[in-house]
PDB file of N, CA and C in Angstrom:
ATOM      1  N   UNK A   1      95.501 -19.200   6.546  1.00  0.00           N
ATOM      2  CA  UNK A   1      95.546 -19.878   5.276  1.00  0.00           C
ATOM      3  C   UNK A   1      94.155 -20.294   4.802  1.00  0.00           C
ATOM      4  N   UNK A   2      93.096 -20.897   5.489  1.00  0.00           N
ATOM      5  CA  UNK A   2      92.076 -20.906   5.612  1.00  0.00           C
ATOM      6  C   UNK A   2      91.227 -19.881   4.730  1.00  0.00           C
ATOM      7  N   UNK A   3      91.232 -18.620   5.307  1.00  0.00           N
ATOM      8  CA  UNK A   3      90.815 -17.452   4.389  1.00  0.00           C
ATOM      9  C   UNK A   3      90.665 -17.220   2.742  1.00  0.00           C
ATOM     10  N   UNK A   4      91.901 -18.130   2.174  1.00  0.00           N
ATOM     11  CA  UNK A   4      92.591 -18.296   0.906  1.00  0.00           C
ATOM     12  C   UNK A   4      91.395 -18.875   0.342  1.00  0.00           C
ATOM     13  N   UNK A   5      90.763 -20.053   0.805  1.00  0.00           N
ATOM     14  CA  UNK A   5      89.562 -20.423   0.110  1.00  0.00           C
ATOM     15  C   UNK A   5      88.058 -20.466   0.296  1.00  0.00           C
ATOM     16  N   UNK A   6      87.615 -20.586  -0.871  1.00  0.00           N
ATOM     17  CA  UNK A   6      85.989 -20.054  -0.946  1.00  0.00           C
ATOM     18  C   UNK A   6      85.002 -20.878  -0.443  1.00  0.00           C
ATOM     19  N   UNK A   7      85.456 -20.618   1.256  1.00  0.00           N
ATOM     20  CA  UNK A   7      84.461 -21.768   2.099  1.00  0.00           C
ATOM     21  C   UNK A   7      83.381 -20.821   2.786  1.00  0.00           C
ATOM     22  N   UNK A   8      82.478 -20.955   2.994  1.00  0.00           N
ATOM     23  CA  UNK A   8      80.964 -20.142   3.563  1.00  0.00           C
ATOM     24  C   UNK A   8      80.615 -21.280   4.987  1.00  0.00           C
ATOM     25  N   UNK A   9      81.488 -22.632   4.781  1.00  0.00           N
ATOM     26  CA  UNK A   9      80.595 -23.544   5.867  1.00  0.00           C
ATOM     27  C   UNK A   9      81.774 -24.103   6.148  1.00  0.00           C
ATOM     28  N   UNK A  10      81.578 -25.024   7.389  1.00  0.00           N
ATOM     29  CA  UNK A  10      82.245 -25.950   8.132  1.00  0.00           C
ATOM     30  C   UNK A  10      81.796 -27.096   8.664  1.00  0.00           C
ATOM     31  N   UNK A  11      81.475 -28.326   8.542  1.00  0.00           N
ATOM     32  CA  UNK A  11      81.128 -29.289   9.214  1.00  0.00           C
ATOM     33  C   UNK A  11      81.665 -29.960  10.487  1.00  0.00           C
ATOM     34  N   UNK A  12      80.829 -30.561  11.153  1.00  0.00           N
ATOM     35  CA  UNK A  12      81.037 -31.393  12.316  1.00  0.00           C
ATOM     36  C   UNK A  12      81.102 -33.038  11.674  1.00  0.00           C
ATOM     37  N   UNK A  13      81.919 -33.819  11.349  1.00  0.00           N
ATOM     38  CA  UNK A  13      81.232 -34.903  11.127  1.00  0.00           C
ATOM     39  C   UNK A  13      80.465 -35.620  11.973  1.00  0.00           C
ATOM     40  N   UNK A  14      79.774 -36.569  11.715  1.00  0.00           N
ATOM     41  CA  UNK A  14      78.807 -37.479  12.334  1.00  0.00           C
ATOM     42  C   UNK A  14      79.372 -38.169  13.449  1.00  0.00           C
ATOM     43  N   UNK A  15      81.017 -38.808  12.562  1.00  0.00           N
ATOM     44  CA  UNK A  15      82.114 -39.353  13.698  1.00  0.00           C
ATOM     45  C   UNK A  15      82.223 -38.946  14.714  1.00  0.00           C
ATOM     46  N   UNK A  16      82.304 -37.664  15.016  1.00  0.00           N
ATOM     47  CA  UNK A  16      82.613 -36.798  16.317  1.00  0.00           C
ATOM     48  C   UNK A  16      81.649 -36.498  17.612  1.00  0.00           C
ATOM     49  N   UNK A  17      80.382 -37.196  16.456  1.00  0.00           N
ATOM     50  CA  UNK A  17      79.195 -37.340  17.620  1.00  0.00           C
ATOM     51  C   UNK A  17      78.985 -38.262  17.890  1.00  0.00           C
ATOM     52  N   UNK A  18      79.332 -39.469  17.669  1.00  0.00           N
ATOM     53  CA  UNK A  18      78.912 -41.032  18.013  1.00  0.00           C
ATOM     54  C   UNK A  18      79.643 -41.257  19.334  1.00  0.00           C
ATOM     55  N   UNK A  19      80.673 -40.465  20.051  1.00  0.00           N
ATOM     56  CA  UNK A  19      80.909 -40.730  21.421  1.00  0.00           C
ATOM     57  C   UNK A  19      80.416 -39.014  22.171  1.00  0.00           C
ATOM     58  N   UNK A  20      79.382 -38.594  21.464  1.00  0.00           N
ATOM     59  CA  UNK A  20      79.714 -37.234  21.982  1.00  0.00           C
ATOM     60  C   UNK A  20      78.695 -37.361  23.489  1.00  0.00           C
ATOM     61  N   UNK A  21      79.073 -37.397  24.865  1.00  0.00           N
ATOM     62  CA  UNK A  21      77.928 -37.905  26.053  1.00  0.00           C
ATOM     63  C   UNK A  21      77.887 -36.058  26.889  1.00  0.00           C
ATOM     64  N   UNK A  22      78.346 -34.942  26.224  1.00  0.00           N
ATOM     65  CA  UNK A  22      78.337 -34.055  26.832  1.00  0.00           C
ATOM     66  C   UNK A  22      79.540 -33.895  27.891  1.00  0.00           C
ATOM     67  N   UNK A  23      79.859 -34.693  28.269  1.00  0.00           N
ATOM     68  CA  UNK A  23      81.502 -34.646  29.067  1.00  0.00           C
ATOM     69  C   UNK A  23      82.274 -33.720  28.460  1.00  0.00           C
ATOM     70  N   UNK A  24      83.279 -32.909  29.026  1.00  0.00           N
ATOM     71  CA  UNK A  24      83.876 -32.014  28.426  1.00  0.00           C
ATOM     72  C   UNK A  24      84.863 -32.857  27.643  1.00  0.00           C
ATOM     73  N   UNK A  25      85.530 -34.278  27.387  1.00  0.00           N
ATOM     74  CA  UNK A  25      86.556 -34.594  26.753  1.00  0.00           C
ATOM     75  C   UNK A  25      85.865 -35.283  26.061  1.00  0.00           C
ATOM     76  N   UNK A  26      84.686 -35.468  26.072  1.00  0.00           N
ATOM     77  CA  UNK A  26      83.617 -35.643  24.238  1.00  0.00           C
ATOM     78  C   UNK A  26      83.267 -34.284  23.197  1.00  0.00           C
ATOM     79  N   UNK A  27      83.400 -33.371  24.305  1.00  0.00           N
ATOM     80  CA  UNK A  27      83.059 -32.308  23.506  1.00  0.00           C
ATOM     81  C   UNK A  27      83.918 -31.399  22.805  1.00  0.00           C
ATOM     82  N   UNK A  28      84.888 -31.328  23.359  1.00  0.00           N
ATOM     83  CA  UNK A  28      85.822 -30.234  22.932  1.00  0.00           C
ATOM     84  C   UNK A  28      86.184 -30.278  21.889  1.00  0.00           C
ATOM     85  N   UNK A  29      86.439 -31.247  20.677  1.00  0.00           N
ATOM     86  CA  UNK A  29      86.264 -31.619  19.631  1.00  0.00           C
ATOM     87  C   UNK A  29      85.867 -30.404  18.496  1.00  0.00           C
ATOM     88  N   UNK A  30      84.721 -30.842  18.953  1.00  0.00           N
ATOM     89  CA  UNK A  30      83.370 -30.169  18.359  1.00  0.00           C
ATOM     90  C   UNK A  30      83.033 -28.871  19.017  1.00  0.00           C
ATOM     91  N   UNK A  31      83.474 -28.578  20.247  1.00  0.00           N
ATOM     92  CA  UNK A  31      83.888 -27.064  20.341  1.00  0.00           C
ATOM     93  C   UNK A  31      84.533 -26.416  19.640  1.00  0.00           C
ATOM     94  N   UNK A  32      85.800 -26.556  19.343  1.00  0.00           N
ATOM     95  CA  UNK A  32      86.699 -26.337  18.797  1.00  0.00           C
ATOM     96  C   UNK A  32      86.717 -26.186  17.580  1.00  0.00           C
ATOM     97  N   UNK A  33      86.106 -26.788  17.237  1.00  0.00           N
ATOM     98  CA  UNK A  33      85.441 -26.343  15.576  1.00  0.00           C
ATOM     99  C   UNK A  33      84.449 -25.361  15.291  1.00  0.00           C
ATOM    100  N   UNK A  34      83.658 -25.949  16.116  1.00  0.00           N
ATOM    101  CA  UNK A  34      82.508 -24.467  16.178  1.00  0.00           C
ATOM    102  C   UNK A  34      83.434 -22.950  16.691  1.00  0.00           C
ATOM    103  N   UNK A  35      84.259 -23.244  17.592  1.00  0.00           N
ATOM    104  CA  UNK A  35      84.741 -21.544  17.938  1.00  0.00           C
ATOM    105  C   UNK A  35      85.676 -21.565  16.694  1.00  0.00           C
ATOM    106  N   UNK A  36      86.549 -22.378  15.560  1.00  0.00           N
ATOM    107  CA  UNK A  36      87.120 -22.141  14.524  1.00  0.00           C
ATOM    108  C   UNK A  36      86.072 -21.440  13.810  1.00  0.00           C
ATOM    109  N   UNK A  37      84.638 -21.943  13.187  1.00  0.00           N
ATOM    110  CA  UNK A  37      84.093 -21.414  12.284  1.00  0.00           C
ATOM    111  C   UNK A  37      83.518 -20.128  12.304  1.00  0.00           C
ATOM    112  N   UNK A  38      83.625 -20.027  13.486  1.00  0.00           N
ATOM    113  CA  UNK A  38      83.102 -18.722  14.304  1.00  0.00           C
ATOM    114  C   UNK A  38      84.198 -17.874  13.776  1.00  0.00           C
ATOM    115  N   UNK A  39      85.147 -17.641  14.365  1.00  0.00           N
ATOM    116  CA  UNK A  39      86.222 -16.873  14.611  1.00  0.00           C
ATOM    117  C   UNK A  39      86.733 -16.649  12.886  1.00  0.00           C
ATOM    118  N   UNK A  40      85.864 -17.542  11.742  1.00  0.00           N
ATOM    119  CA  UNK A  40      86.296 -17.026  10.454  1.00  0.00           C
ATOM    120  C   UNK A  40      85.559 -16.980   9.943  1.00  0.00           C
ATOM    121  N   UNK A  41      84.101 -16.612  10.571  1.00  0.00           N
ATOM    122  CA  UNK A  41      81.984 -16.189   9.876  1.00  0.00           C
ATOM    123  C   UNK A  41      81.704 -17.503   9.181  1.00  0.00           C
ATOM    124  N   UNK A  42      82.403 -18.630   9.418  1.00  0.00           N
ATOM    125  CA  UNK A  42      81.404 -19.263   8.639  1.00  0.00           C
ATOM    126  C   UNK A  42      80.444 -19.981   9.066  1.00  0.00           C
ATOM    127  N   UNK A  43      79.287 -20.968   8.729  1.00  0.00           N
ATOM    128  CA  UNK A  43      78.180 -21.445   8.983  1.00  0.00           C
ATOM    129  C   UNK A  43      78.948 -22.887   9.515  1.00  0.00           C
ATOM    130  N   UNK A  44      78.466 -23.314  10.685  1.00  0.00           N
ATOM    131  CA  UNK A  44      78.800 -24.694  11.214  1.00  0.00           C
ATOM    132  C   UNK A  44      77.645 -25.352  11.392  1.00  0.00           C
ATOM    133  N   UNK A  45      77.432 -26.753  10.536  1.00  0.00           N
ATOM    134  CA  UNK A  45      76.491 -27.483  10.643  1.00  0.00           C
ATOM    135  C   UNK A  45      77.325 -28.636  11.199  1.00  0.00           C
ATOM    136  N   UNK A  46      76.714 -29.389  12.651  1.00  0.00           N
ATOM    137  CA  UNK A  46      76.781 -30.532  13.266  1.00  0.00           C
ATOM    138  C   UNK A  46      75.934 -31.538  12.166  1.00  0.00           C
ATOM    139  N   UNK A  47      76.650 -32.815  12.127  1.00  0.00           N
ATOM    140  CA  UNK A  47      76.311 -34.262  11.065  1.00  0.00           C
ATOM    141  C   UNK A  47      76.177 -34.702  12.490  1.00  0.00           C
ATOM    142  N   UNK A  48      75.320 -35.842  12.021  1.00  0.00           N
ATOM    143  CA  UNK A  48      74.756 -36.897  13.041  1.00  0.00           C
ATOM    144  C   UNK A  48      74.382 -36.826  14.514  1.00  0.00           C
ATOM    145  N   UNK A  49      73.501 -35.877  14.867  1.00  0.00           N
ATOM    146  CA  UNK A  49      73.008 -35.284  15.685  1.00  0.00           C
ATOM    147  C   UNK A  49      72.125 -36.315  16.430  1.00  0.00           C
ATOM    148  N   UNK A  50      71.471 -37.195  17.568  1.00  0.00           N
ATOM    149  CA  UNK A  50      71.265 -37.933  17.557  1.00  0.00           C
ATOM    150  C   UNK A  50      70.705 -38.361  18.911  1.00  0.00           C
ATOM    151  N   UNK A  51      70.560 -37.069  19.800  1.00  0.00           N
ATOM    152  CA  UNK A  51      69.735 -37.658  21.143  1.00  0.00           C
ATOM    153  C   UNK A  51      69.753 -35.409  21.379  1.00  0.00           C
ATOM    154  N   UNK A  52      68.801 -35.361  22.114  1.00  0.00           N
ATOM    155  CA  UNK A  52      68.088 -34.225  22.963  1.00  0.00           C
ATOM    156  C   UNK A  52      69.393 -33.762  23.340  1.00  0.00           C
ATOM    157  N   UNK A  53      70.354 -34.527  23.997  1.00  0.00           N
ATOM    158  CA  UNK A  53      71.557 -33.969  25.137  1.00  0.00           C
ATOM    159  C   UNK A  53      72.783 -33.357  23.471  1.00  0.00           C
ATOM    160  N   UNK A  54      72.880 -34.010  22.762  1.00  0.00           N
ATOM    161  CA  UNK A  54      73.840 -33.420  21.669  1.00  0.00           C
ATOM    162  C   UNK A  54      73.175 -31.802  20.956  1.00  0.00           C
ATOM    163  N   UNK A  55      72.073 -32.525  20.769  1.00  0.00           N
ATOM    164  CA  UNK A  55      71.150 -31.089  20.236  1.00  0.00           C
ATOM    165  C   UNK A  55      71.272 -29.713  20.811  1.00  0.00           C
ATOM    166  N   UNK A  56      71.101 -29.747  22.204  1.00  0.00           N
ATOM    167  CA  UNK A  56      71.106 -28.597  23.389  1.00  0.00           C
ATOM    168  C   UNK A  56      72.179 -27.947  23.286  1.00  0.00           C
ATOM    169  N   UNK A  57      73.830 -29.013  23.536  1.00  0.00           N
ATOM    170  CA  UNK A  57      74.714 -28.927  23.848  1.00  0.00           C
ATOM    171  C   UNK A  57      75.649 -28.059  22.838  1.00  0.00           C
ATOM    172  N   UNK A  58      75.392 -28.078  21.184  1.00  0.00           N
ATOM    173  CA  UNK A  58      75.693 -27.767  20.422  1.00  0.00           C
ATOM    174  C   UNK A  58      74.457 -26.500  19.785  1.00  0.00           C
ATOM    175  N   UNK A  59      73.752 -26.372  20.212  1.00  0.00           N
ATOM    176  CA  UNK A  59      73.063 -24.810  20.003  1.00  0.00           C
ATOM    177  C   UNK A  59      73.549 -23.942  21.199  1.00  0.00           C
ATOM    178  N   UNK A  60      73.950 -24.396  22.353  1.00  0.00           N
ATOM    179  CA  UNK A  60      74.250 -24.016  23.751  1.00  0.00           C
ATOM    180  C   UNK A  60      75.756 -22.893  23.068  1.00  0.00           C
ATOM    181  N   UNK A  61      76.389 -24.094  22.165  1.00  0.00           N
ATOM    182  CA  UNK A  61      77.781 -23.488  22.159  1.00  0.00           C
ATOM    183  C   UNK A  61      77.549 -22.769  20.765  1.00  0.00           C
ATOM    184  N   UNK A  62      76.213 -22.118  20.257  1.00  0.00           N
ATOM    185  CA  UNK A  62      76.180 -21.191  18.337  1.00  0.00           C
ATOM    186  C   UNK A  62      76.282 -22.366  17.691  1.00  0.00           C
ATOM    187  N   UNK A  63      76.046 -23.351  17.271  1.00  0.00           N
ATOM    188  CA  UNK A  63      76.132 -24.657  15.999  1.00  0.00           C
ATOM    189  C   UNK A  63      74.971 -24.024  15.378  1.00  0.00           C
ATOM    190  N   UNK A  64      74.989 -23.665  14.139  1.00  0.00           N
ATOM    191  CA  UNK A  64      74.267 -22.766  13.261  1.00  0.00           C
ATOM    192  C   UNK A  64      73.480 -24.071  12.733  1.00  0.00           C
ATOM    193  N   UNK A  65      73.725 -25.147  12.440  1.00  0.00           N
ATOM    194  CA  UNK A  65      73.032 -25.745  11.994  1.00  0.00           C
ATOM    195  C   UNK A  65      73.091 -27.495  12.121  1.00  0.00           C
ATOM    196  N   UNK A  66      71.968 -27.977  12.408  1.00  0.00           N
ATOM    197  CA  UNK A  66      71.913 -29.642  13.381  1.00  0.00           C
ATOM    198  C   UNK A  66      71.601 -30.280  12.285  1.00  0.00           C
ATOM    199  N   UNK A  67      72.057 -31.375  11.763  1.00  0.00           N
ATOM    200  CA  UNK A  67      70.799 -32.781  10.711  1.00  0.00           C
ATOM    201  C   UNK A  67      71.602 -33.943  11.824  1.00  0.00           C
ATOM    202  N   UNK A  68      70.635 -34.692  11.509  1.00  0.00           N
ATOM    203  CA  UNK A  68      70.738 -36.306  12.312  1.00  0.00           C
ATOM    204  C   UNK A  68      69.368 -36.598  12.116  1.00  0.00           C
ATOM    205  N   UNK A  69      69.558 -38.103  13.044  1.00  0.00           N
ATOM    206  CA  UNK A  69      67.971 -38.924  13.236  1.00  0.00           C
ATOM    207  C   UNK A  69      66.971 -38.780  14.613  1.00  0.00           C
ATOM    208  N   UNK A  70      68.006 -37.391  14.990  1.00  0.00           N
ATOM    209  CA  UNK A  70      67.074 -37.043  16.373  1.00  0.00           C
ATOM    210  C   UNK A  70      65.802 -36.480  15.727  1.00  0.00           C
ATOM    211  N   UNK A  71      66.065 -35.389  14.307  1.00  0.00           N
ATOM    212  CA  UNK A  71      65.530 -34.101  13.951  1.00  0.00           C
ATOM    213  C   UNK A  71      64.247 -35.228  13.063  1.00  0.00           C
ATOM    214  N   UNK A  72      64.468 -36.044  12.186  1.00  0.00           N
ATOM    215  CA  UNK A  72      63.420 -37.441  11.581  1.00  0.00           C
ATOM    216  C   UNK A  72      64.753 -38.506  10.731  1.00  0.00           C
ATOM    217  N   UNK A  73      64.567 -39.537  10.578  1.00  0.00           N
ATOM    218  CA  UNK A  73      64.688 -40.786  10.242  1.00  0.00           C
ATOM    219  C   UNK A  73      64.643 -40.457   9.066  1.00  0.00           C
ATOM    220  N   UNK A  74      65.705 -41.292   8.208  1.00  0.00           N
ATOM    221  CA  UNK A  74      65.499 -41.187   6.319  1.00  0.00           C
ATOM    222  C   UNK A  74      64.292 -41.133   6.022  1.00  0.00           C
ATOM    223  N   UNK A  75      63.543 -41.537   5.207  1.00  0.00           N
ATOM    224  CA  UNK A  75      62.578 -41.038   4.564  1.00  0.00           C
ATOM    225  C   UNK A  75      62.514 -41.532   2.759  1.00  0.00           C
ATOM    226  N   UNK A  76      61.611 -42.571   2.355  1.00  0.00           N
ATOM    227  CA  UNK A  76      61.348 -42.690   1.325  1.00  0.00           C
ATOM    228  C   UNK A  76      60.892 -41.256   0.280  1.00  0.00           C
ATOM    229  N   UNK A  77      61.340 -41.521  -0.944  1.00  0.00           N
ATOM    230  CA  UNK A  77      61.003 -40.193  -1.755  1.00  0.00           C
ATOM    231  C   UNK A  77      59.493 -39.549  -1.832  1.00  0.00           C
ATOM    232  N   UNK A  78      58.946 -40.585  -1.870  1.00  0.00           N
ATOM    233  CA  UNK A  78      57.192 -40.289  -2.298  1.00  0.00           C
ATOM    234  C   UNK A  78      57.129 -40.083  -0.748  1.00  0.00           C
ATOM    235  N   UNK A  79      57.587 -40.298   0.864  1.00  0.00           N
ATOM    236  CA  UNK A  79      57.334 -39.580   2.199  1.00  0.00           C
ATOM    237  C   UNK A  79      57.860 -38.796   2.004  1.00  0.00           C
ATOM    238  N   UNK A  80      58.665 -38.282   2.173  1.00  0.00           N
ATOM    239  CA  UNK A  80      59.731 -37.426   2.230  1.00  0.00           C
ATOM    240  C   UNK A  80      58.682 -35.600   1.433  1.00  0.00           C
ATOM    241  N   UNK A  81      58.559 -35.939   0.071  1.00  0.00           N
ATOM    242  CA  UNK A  81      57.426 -35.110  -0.879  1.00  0.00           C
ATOM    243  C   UNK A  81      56.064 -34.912  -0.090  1.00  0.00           C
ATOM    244  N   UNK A  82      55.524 -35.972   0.517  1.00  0.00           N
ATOM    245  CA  UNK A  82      54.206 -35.422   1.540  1.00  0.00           C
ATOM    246  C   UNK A  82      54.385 -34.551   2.762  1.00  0.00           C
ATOM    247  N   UNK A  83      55.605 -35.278   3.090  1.00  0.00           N
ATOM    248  CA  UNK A  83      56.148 -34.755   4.420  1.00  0.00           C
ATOM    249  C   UNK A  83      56.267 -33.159   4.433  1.00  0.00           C
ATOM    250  N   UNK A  84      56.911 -32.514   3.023  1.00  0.00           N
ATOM    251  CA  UNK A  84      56.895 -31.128   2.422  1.00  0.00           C
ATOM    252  C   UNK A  84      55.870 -30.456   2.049  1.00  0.00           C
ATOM    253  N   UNK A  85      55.237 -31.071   1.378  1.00  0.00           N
ATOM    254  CA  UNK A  85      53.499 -30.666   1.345  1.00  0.00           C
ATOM    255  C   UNK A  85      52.554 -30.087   2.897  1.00  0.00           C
ATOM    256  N   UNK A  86      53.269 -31.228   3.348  1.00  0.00           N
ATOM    257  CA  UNK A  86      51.751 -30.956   4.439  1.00  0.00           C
ATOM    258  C   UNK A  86      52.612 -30.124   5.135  1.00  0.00           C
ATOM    259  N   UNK A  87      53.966 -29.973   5.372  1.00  0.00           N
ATOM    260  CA  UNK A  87      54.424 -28.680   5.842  1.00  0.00           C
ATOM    261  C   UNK A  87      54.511 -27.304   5.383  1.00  0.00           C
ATOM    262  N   UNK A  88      54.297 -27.295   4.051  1.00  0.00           N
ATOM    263  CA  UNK A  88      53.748 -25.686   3.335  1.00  0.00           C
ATOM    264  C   UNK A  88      52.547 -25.655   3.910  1.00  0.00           C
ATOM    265  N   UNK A  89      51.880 -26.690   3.199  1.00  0.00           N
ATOM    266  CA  UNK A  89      50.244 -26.165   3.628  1.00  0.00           C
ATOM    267  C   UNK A  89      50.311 -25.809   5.263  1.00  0.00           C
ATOM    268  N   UNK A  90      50.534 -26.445   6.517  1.00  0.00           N
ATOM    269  CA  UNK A  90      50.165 -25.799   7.791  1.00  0.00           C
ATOM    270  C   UNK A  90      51.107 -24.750   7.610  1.00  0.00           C
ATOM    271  N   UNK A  91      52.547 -24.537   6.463  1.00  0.00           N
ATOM    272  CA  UNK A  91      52.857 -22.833   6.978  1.00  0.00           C
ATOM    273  C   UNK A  91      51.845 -21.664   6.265  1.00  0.00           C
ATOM    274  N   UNK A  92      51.166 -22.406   5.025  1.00  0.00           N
ATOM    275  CA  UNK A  92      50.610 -20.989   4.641  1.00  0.00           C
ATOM    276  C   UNK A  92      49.376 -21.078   5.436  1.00  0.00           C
ATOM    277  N   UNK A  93      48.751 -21.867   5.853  1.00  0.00           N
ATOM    278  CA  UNK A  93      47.431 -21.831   6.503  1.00  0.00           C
ATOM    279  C   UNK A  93      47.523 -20.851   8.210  1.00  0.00           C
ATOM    280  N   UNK A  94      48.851 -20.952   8.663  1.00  0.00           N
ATOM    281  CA  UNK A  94      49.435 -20.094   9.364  1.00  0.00           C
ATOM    282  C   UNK A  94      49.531 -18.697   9.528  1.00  0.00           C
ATOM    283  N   UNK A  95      50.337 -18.656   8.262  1.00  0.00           N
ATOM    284  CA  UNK A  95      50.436 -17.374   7.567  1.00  0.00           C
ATOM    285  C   UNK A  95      49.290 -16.510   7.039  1.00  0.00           C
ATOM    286  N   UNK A  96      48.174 -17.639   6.709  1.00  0.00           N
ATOM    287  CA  UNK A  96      46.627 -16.655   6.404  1.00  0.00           C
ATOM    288  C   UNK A  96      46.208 -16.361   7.479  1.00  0.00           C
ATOM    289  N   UNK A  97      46.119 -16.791   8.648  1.00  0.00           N
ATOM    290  CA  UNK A  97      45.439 -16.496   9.536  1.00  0.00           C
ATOM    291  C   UNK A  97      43.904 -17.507   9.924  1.00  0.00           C
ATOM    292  N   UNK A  98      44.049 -18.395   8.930  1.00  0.00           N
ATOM    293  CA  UNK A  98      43.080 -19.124   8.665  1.00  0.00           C
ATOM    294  C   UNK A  98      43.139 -20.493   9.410  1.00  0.00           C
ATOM    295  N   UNK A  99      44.282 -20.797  10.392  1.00  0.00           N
ATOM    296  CA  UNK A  99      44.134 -21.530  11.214  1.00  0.00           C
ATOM    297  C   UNK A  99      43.374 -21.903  12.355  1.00  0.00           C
TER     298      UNK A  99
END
């Protein structure tokens, strides 16, 4: 039934990680979703990602895609805009060879 609609993604909520300690009866959850999104191509992004051991654990099992406060902390607008800046500039300075 699933199929019927025009979904490309699947989420993990954040909820599902706030007890997630890597134990198999924290995880399966969030297994289980990831082998759902799998098993119908779509993109699974984990919400609230939030220590090294969740991160691993969920690329370990294909999680196409992580955000939380492991990856950086909110971020004011005018940081957030430098923060992007100075990350083009070291990718094109990369990319020239000019590093």
């Amino acid at each position: 039934m699933l199929h019927r609609f025009p979904l490309d993604t699947i989420k993990i909520d954040r909820s599902f990680m706030r007890d997630f300690t890597g134990a198999a009866e924290d995880t399966g959850l969030a297994d289980a979703i990831i082998a759902m999104g799998k098993s119908l191509s779509l993109t699974v992004v984990a919400q609230g990602v939030e220590t090294k051991e969740q991160a691993e654990h969920l690329r370990l099992h294909a999680c196409d895609e992580l955000q939380g406060f492991y990856f950086k902390k909110p971020l004011p607008a005018d940081d957030f805009t430098q923060l992007c800046v100075t990350k083009l500039r070291t990718s094109l300075t990369s990319a020239s060879g000019l590093d």
